[in-house]
Protein backbone atom coordinates (compact mmCIF):
# COMPACT_ATOMS: atom_id res chain seq x y z
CA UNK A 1 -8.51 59.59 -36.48
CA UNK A 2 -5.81 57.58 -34.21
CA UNK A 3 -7.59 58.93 -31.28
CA UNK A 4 -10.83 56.82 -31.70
CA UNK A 5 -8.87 53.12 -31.83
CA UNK A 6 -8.57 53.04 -27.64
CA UNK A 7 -12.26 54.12 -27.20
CA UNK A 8 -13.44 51.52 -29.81
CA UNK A 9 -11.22 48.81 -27.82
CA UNK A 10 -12.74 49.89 -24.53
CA UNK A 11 -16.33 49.62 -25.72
CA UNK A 12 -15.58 46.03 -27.21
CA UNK A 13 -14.10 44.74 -23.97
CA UNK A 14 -16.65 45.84 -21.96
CA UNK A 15 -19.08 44.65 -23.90
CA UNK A 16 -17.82 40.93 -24.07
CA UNK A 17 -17.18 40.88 -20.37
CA UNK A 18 -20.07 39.70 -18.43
CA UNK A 19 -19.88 36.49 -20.48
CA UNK A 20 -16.41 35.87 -19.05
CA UNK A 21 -17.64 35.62 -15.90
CA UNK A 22 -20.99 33.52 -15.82
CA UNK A 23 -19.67 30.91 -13.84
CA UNK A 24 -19.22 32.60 -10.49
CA UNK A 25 -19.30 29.60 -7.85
CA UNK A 26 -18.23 26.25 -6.70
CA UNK A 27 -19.39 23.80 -4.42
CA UNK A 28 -17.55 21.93 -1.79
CA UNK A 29 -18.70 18.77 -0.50
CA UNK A 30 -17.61 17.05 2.54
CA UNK A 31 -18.62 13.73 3.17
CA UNK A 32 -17.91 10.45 5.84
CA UNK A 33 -19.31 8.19 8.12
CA UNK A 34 -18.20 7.98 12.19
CA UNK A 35 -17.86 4.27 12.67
CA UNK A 36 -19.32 3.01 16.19
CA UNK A 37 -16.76 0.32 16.44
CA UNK A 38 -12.94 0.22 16.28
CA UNK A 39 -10.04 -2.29 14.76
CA UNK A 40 -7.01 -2.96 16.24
CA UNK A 41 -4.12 -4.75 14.26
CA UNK A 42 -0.98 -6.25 15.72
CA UNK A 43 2.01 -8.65 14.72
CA UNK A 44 4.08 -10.81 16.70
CA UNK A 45 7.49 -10.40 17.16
CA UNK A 46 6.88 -6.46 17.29
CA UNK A 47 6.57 -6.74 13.09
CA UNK A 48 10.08 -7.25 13.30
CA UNK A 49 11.90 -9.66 11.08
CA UNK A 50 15.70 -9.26 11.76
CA UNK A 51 17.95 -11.64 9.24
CA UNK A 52 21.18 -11.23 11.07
CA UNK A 53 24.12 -10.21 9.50
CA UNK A 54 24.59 -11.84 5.73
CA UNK A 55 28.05 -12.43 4.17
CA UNK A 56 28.38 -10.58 1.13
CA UNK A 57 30.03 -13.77 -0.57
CA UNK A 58 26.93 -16.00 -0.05
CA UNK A 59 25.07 -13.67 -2.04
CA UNK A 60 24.78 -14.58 -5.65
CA UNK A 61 26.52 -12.09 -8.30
CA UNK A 62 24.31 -12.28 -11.40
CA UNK A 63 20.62 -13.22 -9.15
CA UNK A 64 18.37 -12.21 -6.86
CA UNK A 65 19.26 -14.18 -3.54
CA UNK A 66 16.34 -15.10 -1.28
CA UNK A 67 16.53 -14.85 2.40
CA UNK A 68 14.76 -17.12 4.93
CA UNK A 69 11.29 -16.80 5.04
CA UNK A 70 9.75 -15.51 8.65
CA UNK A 71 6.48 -16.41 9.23
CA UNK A 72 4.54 -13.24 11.84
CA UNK A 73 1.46 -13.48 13.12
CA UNK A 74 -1.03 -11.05 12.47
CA UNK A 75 -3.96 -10.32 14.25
CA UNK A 76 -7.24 -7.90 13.94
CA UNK A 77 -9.34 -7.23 17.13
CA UNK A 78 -12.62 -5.05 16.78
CA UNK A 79 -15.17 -4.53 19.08
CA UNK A 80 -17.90 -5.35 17.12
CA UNK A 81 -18.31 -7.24 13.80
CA UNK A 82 -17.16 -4.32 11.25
CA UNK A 83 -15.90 -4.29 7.42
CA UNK A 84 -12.71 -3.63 6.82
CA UNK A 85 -10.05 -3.54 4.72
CA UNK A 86 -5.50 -3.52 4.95
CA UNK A 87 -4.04 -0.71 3.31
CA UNK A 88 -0.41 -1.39 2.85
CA UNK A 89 2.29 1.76 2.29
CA UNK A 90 6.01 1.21 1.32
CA UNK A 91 7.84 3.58 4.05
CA UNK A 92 10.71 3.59 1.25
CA UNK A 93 8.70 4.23 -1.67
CA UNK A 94 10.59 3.82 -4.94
CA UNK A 95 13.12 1.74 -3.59
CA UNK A 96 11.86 -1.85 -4.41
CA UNK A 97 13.05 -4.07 -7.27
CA UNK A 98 9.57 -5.02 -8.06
CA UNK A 99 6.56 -2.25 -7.74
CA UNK A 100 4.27 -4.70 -6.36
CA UNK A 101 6.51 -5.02 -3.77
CA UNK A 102 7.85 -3.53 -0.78
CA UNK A 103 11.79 -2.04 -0.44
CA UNK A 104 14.85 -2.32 0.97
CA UNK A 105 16.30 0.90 0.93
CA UNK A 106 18.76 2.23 -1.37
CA UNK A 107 22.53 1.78 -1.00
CA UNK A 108 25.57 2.87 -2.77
CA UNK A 109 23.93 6.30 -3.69
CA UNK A 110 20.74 5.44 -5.52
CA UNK A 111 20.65 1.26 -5.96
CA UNK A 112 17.64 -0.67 -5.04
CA UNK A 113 19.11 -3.28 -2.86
CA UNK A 114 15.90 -5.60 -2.75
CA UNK A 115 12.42 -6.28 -2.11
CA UNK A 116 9.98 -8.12 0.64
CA UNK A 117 6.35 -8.86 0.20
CA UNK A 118 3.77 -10.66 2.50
CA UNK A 119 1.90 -13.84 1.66
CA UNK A 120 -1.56 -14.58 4.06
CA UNK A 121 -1.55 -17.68 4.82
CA UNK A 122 -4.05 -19.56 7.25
CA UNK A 123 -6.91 -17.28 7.76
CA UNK A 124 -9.76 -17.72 10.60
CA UNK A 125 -12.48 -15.08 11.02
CA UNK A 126 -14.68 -15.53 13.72
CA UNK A 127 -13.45 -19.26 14.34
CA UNK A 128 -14.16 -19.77 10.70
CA UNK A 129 -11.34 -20.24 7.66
CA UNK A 130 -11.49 -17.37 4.93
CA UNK A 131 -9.73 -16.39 1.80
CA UNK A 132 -7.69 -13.48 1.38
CA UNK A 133 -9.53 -10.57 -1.82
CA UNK A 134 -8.17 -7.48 -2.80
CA UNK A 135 -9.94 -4.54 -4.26
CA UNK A 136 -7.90 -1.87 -6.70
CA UNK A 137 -10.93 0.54 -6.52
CA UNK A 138 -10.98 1.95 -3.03
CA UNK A 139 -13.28 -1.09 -2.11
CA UNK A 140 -15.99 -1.11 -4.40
CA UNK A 141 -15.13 -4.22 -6.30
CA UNK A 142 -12.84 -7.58 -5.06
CA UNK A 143 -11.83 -10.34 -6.47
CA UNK A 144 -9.76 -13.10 -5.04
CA UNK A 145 -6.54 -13.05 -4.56
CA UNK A 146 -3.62 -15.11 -2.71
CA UNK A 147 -0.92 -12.92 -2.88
CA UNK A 148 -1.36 -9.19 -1.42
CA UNK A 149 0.58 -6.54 -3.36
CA UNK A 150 0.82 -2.96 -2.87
CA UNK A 151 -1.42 -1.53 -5.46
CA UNK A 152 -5.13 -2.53 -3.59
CA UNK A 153 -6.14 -2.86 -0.29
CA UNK A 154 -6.62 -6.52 1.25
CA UNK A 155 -9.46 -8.14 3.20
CA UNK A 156 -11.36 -11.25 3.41
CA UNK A 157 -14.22 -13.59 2.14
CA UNK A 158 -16.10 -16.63 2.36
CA UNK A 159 -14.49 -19.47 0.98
CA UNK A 160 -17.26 -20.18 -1.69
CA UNK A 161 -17.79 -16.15 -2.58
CA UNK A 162 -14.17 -14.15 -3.46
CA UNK A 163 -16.11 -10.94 -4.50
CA UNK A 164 -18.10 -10.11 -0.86
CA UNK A 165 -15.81 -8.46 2.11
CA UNK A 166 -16.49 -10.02 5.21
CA UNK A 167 -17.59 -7.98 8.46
CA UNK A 168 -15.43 -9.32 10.89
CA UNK A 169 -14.80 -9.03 14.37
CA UNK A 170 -11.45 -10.75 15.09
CA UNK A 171 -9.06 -11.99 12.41
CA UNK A 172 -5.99 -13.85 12.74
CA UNK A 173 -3.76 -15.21 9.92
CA UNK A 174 0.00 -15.40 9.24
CA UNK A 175 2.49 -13.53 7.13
CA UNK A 176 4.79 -15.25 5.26
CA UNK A 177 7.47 -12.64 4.67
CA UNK A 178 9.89 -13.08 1.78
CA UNK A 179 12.58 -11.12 1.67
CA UNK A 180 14.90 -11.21 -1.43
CA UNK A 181 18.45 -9.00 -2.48
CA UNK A 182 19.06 -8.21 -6.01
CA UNK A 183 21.83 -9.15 -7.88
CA UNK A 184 25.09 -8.49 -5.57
CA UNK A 185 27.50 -7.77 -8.67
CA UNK A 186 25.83 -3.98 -9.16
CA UNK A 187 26.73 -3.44 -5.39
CA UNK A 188 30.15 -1.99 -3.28
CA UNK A 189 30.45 -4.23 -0.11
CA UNK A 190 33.37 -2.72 1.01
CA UNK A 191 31.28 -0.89 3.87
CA UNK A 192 28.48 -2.88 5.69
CA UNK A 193 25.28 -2.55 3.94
CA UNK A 194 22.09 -2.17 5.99
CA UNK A 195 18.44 -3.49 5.01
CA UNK A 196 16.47 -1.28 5.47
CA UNK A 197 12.66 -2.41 4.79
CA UNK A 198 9.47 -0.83 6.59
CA UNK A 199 5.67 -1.50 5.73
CA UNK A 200 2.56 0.33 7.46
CA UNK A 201 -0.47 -1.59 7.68
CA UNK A 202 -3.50 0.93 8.24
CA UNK A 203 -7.29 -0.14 9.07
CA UNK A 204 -9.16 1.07 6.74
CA UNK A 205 -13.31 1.30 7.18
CA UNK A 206 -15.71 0.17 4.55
């Protein structure tokens, strides 16, 4: 009698395979557009903003110390009236005080030594003044928005409409960088400390 149990198991696998395997394929999709025109950003100063060498006793134990702001000049050139959008990246991802924000580095092993972040200020498209609108969706929605943080991507708009991007042909506004360094009592000074922030700005076509 023992001998039957692997033939009966056989004949009830096979019979309850095909339905295993009904779905048999999967389609890829690849999809884009080749834009006709081209963007190119730039920044004065070589996007550098160099504060010197700081004393470590001007820096305030138990606060956040702001630096000098540095105002750079930003500027987007296409060759023909395009929509756009900014898509900022933190080159030292995880390192910021403030997520929105962008980081300093870490020192002392693993401690977030600070943050920067950008403020538009003064924005002419085409000869004509703009606002600054940020989508969190990839682009498909905006809304207005003064301050530009890392989570969206950033463009412009009429003054009297935040929610429309702007085809633009050349842009030009100015950065405002702030640049500020955490609390200094969590921190060994004993070596010199280096800042350490870094920011891409990509063009990115809508």
């Amino acid at each position: 009698m023992n001998t039957l149990y692997p033939a009966l198991a056989t004949a009830l696998f096979l019979t309850c395979a095909p339905s295993a395997f009904a779905a048999s394929t999967v389609d890829l999709t690849v999809t884009g557009k080749i834009t006709p025109s081209a963007c190119t950003p730039s920044l004065s100063g070589g996007g550098v903003v160099d504060h010197g060498k700081i004393s470590a006793k001007d820096l305030r134990p138990n606060n956040s110390t702001s630096l000098p702001k540095v105002i750079l000049q930003f500027r987007v050139n296409c060759e023909a009236h395009t929509q756009f959008a900014i898509k900022p990246t933190d080159n030292r991802a995880g390192s910021s005080t403030q997520s929105s924000d962008f980081g300093l580095g870490l020192v002392n092993g693993n401690k977030k030594l600070g943050r920067f972040y950008l403020d538009p200020l003064n924005m002419i498209a085409d000869t004509t003044p703009v606002q600054p609108i940020v989508s969190n969706d990839g682009g498909s929605t905006w809304h207005a928005g003064s301050y530009w943080e890392l989570e969206g991507i950033w463009g412009v708009a009429a003054t009297d409409d935040g929610t429309t991007l702007l085809a633009v042909k050349d842009l030009s506004l100015d950065f405002q960088v702030s640049t500020q360094i955490a609390r200094a009592d969590q921190f060994d000074f004993t070596d010199e400390v280096t800042l350490d922030g870094s920011a891409t700005l990509d063009i990115k076509y809508l």
